[in-house]
Protein backbone atom coordinates (compact mmCIF):
# COMPACT_ATOMS: atom_id res chain seq x y z
CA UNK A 1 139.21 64.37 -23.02
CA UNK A 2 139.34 66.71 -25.74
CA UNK A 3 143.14 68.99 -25.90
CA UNK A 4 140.24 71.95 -26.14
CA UNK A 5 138.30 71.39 -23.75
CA UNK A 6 138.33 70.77 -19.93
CA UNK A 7 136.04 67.48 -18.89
CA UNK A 8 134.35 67.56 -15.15
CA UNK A 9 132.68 64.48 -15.55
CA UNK A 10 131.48 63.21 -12.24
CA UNK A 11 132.36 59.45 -11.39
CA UNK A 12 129.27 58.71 -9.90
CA UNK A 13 127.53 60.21 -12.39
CA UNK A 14 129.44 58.80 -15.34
CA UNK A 15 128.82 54.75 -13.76
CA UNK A 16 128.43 53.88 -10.69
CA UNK A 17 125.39 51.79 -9.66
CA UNK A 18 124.18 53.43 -6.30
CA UNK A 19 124.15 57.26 -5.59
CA UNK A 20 125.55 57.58 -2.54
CA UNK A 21 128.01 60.04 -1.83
CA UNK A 22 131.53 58.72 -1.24
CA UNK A 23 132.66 59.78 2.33
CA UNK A 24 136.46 60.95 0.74
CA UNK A 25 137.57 64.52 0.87
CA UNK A 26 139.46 66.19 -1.77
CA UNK A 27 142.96 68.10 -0.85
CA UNK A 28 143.26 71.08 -3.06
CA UNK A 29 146.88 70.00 -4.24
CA UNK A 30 144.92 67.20 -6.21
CA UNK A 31 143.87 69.43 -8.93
CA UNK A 32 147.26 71.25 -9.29
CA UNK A 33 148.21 70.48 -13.21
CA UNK A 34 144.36 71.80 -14.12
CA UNK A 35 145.51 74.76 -12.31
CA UNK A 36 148.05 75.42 -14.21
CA UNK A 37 146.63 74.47 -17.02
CA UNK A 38 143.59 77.29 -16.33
CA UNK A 39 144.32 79.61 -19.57
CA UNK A 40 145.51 77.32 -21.75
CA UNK A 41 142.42 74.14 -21.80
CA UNK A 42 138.85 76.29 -22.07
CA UNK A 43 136.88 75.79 -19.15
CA UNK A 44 139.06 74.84 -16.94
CA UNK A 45 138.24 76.09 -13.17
CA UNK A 46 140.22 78.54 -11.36
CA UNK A 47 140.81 76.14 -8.56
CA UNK A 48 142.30 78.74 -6.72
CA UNK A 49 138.84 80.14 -6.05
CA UNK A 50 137.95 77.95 -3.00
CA UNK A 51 133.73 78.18 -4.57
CA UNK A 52 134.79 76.69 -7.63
CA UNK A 53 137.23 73.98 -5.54
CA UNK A 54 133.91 73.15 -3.64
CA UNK A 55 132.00 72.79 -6.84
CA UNK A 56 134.38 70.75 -8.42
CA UNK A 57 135.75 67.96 -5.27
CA UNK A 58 131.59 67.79 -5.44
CA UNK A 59 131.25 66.49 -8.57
CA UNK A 60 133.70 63.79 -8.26
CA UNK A 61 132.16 62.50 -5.52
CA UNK A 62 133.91 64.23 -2.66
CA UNK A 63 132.41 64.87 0.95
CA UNK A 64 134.89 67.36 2.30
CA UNK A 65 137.89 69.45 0.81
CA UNK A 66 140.86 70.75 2.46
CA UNK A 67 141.77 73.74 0.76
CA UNK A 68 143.61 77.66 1.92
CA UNK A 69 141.14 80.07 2.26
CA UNK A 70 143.26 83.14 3.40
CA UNK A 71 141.71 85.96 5.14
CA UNK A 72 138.19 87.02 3.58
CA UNK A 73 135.07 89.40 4.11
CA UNK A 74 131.76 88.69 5.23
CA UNK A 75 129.95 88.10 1.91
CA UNK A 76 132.81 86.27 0.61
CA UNK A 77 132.49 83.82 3.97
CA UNK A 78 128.81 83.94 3.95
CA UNK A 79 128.56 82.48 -0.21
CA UNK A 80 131.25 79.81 0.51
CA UNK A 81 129.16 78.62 3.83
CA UNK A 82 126.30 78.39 1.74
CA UNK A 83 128.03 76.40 -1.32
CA UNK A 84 129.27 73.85 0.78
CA UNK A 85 126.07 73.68 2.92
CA UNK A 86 124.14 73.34 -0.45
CA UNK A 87 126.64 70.71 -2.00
CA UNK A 88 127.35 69.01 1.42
CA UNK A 89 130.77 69.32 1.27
CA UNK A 90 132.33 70.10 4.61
CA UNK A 91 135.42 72.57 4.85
CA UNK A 92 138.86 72.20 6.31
CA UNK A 93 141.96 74.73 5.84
CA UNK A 94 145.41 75.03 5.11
CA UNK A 95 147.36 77.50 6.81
CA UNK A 96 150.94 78.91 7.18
CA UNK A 97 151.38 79.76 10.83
CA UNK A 98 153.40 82.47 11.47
CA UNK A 99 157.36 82.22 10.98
CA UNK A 100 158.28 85.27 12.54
CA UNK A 101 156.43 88.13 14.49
CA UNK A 102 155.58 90.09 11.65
CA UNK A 103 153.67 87.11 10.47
CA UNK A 104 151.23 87.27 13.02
CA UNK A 105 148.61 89.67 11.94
CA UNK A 106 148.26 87.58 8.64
CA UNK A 107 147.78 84.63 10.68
CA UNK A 108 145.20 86.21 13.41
CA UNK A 109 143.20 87.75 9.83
CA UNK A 110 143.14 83.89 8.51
CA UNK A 111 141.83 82.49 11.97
CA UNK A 112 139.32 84.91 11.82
CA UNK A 113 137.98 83.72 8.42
CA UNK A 114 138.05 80.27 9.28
CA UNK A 115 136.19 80.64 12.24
CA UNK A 116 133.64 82.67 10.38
CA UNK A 117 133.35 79.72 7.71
CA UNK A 118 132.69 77.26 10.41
CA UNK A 119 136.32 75.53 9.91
CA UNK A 120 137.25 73.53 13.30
CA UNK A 121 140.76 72.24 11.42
CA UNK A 122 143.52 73.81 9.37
CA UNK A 123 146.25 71.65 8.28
CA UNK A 124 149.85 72.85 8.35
CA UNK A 125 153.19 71.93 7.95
CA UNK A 126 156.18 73.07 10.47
CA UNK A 127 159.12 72.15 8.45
CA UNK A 128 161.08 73.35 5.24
CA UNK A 129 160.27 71.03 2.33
CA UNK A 130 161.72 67.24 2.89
CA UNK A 131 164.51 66.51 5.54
CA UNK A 132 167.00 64.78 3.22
CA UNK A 133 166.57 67.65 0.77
CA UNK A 134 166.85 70.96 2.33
CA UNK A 135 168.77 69.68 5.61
CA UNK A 136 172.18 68.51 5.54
CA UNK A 137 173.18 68.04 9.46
CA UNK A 138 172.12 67.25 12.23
CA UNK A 139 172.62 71.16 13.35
CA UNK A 140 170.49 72.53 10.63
CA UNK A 141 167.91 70.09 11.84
CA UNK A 142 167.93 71.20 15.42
CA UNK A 143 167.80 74.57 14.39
CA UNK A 144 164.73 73.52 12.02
CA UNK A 145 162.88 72.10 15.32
CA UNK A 146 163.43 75.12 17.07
CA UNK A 147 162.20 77.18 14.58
CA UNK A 148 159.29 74.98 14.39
CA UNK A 149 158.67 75.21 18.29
CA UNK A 150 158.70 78.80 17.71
CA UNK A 151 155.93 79.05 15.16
CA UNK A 152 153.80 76.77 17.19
CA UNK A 153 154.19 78.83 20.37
CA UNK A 154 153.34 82.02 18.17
CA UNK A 155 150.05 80.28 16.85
CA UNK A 156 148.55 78.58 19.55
CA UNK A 157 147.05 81.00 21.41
CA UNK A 158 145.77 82.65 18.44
CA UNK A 159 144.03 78.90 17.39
CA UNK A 160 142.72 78.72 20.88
CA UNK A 161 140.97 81.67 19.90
CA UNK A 162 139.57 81.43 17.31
CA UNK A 163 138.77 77.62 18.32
CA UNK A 164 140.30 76.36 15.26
CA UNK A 165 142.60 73.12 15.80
CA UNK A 166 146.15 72.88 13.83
CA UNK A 167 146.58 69.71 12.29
CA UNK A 168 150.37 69.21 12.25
CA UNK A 169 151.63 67.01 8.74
CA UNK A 170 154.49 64.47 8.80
CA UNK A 171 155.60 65.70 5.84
CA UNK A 172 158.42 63.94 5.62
CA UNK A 173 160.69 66.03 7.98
CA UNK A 174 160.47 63.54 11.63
CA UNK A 175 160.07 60.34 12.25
CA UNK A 176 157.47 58.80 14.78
CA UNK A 177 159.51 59.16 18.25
CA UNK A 178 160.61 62.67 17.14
CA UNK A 179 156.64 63.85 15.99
CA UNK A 180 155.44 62.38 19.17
CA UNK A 181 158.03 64.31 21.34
CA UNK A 182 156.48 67.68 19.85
CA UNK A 183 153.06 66.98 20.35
CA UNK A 184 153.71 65.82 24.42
CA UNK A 185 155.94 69.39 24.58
CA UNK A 186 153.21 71.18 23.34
CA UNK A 187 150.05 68.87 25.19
CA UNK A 188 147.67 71.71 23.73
CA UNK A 189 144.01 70.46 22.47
CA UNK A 190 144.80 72.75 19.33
CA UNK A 191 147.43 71.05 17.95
CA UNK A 192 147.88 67.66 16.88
CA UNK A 193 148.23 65.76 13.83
CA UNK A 194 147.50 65.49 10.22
CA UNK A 195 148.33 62.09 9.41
CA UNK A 196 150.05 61.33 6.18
CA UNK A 197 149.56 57.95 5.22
CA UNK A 198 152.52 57.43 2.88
CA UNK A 199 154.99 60.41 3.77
CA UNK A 200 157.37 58.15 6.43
CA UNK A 201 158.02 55.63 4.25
CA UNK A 202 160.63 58.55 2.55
CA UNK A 203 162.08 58.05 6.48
CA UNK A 204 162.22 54.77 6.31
CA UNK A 205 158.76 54.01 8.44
CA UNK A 206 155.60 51.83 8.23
CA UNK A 207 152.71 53.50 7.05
CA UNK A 208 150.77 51.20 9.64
CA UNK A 209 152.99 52.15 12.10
CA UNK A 210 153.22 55.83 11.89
CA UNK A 211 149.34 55.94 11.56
CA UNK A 212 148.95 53.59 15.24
CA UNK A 213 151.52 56.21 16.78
CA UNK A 214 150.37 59.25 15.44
CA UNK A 215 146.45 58.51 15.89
CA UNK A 216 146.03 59.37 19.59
CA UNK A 217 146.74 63.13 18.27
CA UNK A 218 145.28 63.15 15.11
CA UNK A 219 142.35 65.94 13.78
CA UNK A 220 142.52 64.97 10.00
CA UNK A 221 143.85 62.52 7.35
CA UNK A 222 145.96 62.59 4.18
CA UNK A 223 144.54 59.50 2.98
CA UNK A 224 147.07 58.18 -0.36
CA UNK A 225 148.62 55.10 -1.79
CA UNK A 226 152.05 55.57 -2.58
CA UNK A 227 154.32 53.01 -5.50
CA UNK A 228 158.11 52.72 -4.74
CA UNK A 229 160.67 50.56 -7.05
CA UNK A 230 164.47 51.26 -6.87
CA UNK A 231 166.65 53.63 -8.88
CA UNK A 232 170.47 53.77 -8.51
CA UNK A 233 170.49 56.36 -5.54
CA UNK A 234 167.66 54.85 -3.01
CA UNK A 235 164.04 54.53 -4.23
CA UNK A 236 161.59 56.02 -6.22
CA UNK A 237 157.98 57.12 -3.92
CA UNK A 238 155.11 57.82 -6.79
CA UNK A 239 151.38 58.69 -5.87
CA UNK A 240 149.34 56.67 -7.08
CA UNK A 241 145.73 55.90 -7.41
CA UNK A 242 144.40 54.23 -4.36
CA UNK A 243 144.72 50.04 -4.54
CA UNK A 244 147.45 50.29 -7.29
CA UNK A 245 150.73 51.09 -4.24
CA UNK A 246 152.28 49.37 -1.72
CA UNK A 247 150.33 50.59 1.47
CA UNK A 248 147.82 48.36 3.24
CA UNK A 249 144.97 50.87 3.02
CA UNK A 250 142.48 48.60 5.17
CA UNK A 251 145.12 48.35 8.08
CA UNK A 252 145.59 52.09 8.04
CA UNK A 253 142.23 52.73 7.95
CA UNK A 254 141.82 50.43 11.29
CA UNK A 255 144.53 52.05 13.09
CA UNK A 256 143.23 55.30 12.92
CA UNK A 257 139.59 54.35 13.80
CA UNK A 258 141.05 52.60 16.94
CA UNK A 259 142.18 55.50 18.25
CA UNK A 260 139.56 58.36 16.40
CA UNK A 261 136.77 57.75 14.05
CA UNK A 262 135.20 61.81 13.81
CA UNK A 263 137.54 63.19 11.29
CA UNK A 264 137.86 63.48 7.48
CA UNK A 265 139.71 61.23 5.35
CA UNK A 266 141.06 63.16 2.69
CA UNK A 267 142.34 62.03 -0.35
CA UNK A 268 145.92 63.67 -1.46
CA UNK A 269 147.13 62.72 -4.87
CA UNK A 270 149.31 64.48 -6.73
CA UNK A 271 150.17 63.42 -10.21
CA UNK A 272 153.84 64.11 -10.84
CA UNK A 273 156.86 62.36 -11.79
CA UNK A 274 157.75 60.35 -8.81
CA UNK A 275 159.95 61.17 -5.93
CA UNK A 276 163.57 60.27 -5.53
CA UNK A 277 164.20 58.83 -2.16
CA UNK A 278 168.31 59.13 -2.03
CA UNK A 279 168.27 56.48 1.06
CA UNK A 280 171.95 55.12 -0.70
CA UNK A 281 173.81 58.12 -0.52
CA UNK A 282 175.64 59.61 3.04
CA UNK A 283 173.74 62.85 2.41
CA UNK A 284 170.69 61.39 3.44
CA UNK A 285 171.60 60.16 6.51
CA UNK A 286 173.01 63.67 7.87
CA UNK A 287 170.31 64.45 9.84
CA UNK A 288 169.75 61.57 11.53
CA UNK A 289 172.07 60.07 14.89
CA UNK A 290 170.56 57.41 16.12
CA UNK A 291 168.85 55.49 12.29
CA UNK A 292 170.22 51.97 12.27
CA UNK A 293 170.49 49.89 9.33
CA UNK A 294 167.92 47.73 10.06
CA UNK A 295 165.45 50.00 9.48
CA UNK A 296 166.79 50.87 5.60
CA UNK A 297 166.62 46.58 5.72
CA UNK A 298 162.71 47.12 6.47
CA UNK A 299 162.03 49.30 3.42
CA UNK A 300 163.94 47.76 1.24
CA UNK A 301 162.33 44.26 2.11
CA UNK A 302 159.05 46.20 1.14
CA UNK A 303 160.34 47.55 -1.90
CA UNK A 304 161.43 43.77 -3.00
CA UNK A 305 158.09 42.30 -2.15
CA UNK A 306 155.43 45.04 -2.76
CA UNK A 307 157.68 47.16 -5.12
CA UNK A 308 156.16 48.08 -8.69
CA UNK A 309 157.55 45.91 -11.93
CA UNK A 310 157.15 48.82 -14.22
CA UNK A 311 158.60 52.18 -14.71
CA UNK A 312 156.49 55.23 -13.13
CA UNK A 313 155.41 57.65 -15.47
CA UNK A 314 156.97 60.31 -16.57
CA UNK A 315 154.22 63.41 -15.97
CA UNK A 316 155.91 66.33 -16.92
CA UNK A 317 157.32 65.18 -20.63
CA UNK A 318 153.57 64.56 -21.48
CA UNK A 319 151.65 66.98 -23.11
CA UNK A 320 149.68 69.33 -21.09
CA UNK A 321 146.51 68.17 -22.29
CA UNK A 322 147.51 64.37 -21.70
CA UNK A 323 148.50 65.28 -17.97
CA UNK A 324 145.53 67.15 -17.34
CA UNK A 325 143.51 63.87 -18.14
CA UNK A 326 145.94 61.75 -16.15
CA UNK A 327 145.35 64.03 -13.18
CA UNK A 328 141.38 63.70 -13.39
CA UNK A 329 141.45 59.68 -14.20
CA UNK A 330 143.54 59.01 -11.02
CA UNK A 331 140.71 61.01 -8.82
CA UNK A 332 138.07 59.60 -10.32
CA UNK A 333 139.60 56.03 -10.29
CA UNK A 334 141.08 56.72 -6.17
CA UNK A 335 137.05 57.71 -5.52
CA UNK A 336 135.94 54.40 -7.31
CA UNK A 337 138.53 52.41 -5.41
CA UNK A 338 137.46 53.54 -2.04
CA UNK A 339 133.68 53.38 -2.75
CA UNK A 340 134.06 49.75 -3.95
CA UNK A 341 137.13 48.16 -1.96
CA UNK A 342 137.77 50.46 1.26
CA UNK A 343 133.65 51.02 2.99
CA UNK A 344 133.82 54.66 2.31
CA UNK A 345 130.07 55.08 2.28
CA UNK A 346 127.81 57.16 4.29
């Protein structure tokens, strides 16, 4: 790819031997450094606009997007049913559901549009940013699930509504037992999960084994392979392109069809310097009562045996340009990947 120009070759177009579309959504985080990049590589899509989003996760093979669409007129709703009806490329959401009262006529205006759009699931998160980041005790993580009772009791009845299910992320703020405990609380048909492949291995879980738990509630998938290796603080979690982590992608795949098989798979990969997982300093483990050491034993088996031997990249020194490419080479390759190892095929 030139430094001047922005490429949107298509995969399938560029090699592969059959047609077919490739049954893998696109998340819209996946295109985030061409985002930012829009203004500074000509031709570069505003991926912000959800049309050119569309256009784009079509292209590189992608069946579905999950992408925000905030509240929008009728024209607006009516052209972006008609470009994914034309591409076949079928629409989920992301939403923010409401964090206070004020919040709610924002969120009522956004259930509105998706409902217009045909949209039956919006994925959401109900947490501040990751656990052993932004909470430091096991009272500021109380008072984080209250709060995040509170924002599910304020946007329920407005998803029954508007018939639009929320699609809850572990996103890397509770472990299984605690996730679980929310959804049974709740026991609404409009909220449930948005599984997360790789996100509980950051809490110390098996992908497998988050996926079995979560699957009798879940209404869409973050779909990801994920490298770790150590550093001196804990581990290092990297996205990476599907096949090339540590995550058994065929036993995840069976654990959620055992329990669901009508719901999108959607591929989240964000290229960025990887994650620091601090799992070796006492600050991590303020949130948490009842974690026993085995389970740190777990990981770190994991890490020894499926770890990666060589350093992660380092996204953010490279040139814009050079990360730009990066970001577009690990779709393209994650799309090949599941085409050719994983049975995505329609």
């Amino acid at each position: 790819m030139s430094a001047l120009q922005y490429s949107g070759m298509s995969p399938v177009a560029a090699g592969s031997a059959s047609p077919r579309q490739i049954p893998l959504g696109l998340l819209a985080y996946c295109f985030g450094i061409a985002q930012k990049a829009r203004g500074q590589i000509p031709g570069t899509p505003d991926f912000s606009d959800p049309a050119a989003f569309i256009q784009e996760a079509a292209r590189v093979g992608a069946n579905a997007v999950q992408i925000p669409f905030g509240a929008r007129e009728g024209n607006s709703v009516r052209e972006l049913r008609e470009t994914a009806a034309k591409l076949g490329v079928a629409l989920e959401a992301t939403v923010s559901l409401p964090a206070k009262d004020s919040d709610v006529g924002r969120f009522e205006a956004e259930m509105s549009t998706l409902r217009e759009l045909g949209v039956a699931v919006a994925r959401t998160v109900v947490f501040p940013g990751r656990r052993y980041e932004d909470l430091h005790s096991v009272a500021a993580y109380e008072r984080a699930v209250e709060d995040a009772r509170a924002r599910i009791r304020r946007a329920e009845p407005i998803a029954r509504k508007h018939q639009v299910r929320l699609a809850v992320e572990n996103h890397k703020d509770q472990r299984i037992e605690e996730r679980v405990r929310l959804f049974k609380e709740f026991e609404s048909e409009f909220v449930g999960a948005c599984i997360d492949v790789g996100n509980n291995i950051a809490l110390l879980e098996d992908p497998v084994e988050v996926c079995r738990a979560l699957a009798p509630w879940v209404f869409t998938v973050h779909f990801k392979d994920q490298g770790v290796r150590e550093y001196e603080n804990g581990f290092l979690l990297a996205d990476v392109p599907l096949g090339r982590g540590c995550i058994d992608l065929p036993a995840v795949i069976r654990a959620i069809h055992e329990k669901k098989r009508d719901l999108h798979f959607q591929l989240e990969l964000i290229t960025r310097d990887a994650l620091k997982v601090p799992v070796l300093t006492e600050d991590y483990w303020s949130t948490f009562q009842d974690l026993k050491a085995t389970e740190l034993s777990h990981t770190w088996a994991m890490i020894k045996e499926r770890g990666s031997r060589q350093a992660f990249p380092s996204v953010s020194t490279l040139p814009l340009a050079e990360q730009v490419a990066m970001e577009r080479r690990n779709i393209e390759e994650s799309f090949r990947y599941a085409a050719e190892h994983l049975n995505f095929s329609v």
